[in-house]
N, C-alpha and C. Protein backbone atom coordinates (compact mmCIF):
# COMPACT_ATOMS: atom_id res chain seq x y z
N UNK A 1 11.11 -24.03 -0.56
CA UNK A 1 12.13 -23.03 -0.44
C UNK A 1 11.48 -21.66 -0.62
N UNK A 2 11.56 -20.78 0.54
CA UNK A 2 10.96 -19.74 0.13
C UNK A 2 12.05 -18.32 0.08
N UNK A 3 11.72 -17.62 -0.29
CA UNK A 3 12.50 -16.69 -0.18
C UNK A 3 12.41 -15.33 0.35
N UNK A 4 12.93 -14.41 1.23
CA UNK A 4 12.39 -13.05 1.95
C UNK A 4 12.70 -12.06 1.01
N UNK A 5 11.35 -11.10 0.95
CA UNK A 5 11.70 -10.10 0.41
C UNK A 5 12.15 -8.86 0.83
N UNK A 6 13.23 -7.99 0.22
CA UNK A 6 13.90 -6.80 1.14
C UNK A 6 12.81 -6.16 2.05
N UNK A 7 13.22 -5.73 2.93
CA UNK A 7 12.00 -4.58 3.46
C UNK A 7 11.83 -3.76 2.70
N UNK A 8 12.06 -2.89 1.81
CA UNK A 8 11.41 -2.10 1.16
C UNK A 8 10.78 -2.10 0.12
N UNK A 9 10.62 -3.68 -0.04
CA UNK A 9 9.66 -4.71 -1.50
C UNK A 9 8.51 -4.71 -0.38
N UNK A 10 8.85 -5.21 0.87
CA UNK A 10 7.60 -5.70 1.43
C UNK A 10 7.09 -3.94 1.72
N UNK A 11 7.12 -3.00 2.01
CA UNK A 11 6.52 -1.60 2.43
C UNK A 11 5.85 -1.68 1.09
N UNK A 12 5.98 -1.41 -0.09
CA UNK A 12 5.80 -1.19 -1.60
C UNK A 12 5.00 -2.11 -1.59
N UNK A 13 4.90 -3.18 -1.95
CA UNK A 13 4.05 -4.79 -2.02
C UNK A 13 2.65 -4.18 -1.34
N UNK A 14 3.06 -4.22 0.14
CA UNK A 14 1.58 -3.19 0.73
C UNK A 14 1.06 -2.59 1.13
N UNK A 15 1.54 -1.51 0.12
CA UNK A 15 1.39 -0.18 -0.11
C UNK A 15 0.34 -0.43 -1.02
N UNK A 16 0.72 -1.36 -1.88
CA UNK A 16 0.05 -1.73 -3.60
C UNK A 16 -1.18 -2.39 -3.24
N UNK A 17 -1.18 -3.46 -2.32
CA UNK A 17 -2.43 -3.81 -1.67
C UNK A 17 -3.47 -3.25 -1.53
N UNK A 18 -3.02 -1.99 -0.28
CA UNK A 18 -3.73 -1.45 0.22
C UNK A 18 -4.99 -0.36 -0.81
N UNK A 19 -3.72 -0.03 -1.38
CA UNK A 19 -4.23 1.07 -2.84
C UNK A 19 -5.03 0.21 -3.33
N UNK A 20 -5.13 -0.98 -3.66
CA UNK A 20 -5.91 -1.64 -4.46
C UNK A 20 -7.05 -1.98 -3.64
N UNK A 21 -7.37 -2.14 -2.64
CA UNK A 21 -8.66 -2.96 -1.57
C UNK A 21 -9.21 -1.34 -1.57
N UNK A 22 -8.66 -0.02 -1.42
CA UNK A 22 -9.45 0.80 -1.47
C UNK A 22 -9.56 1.26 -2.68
N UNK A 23 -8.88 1.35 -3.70
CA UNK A 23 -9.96 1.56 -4.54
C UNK A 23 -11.50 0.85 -5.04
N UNK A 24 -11.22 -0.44 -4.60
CA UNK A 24 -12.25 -1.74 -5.31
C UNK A 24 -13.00 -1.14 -3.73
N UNK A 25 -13.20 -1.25 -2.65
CA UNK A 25 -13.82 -0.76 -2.07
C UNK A 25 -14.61 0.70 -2.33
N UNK A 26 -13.91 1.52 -2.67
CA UNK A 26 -14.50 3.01 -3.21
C UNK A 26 -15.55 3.00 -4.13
N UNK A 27 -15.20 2.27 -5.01
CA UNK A 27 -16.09 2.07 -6.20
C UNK A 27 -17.10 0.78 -6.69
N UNK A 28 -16.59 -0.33 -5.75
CA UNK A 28 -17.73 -1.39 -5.85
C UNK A 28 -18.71 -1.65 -4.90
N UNK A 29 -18.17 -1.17 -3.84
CA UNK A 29 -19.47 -0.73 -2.43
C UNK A 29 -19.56 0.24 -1.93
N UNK A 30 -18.99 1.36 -3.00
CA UNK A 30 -19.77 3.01 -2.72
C UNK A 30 -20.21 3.38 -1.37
N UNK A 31 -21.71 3.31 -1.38
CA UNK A 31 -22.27 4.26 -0.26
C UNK A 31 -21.99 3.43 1.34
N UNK A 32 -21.49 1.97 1.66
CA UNK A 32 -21.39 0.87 2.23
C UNK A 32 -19.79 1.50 2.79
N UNK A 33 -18.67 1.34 2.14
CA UNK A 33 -17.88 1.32 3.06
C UNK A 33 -16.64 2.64 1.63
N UNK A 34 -17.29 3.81 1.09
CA UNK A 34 -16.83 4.39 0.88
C UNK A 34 -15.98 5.24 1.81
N UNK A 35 -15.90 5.57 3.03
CA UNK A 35 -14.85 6.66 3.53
C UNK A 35 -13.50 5.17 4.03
N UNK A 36 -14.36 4.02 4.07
CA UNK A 36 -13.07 3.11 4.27
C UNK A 36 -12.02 2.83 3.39
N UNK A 37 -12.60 3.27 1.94
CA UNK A 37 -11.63 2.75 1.05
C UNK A 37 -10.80 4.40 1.16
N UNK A 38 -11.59 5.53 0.99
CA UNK A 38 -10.37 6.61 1.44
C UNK A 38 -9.25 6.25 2.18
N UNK A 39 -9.79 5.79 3.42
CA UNK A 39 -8.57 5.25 4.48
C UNK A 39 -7.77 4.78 3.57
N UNK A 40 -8.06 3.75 3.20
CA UNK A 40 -6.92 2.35 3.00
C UNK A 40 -6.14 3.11 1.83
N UNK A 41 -6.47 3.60 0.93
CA UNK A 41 -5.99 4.47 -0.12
C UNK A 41 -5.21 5.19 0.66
N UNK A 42 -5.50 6.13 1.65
CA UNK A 42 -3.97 6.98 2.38
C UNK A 42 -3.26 6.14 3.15
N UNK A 43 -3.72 4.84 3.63
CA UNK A 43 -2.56 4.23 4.28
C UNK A 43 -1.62 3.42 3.25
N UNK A 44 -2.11 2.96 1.94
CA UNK A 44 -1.75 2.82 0.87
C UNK A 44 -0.15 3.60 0.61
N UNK A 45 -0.48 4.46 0.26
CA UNK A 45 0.01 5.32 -0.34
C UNK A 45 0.98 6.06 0.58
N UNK A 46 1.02 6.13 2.15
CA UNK A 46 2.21 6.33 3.43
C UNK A 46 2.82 5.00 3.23
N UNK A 47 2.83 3.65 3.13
CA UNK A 47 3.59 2.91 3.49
C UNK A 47 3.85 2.39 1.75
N UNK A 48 3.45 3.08 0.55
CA UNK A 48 4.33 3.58 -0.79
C UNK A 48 5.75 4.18 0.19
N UNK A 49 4.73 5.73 0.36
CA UNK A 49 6.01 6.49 0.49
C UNK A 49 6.76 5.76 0.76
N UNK A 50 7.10 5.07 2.32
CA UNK A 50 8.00 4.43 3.00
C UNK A 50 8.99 3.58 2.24
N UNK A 51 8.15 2.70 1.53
CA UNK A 51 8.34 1.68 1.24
C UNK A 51 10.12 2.54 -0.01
N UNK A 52 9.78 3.45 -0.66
CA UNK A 52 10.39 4.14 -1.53
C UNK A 52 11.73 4.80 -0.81
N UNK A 53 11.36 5.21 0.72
CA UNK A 53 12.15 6.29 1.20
C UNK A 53 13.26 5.08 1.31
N UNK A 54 12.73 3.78 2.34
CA UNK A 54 14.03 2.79 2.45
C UNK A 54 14.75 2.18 1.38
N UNK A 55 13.84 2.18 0.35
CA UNK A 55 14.71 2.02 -0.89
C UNK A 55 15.97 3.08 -1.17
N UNK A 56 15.54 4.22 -1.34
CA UNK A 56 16.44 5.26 -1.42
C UNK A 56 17.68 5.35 -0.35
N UNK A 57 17.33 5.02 0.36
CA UNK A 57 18.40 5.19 1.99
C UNK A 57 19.58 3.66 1.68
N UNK A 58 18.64 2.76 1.01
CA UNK A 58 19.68 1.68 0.62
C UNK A 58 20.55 1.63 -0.36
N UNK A 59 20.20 2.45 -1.77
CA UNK A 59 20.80 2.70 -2.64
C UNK A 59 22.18 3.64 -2.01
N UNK A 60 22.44 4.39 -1.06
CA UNK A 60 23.35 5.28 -0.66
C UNK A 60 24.29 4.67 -0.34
């Protein structure tokens, strides 16, 4: 039995991911794939936002 999570758990969920693979990227393979973990950290952190804005739009 599984269960779906709202869309704006799943935007947030990986958002949180993403933030997390770039930071551990940033800092555990540095000079290797440092401007990648930048990326993933701002795409991180746009599909936060998102993830927050549809929350908000649902609460209304």
């Amino acid at each position: 039995m599984t269960k779906k999570l709202e869309p704006y758990k799943r935007y947030i969920f990986l958002g949180i991911i993403f933030i997390a693979l770039g930071v551990s990227f940033s800092t555990s393979l540095g000079d290797e794939t440092g401007s990648l973990g930048t990326v993933f950290i701002a795409v991180g952190g746009l599909f936060f936002i998102i993830g927050m804005s549809k929350k908000r739009k649902e609460g209304k």
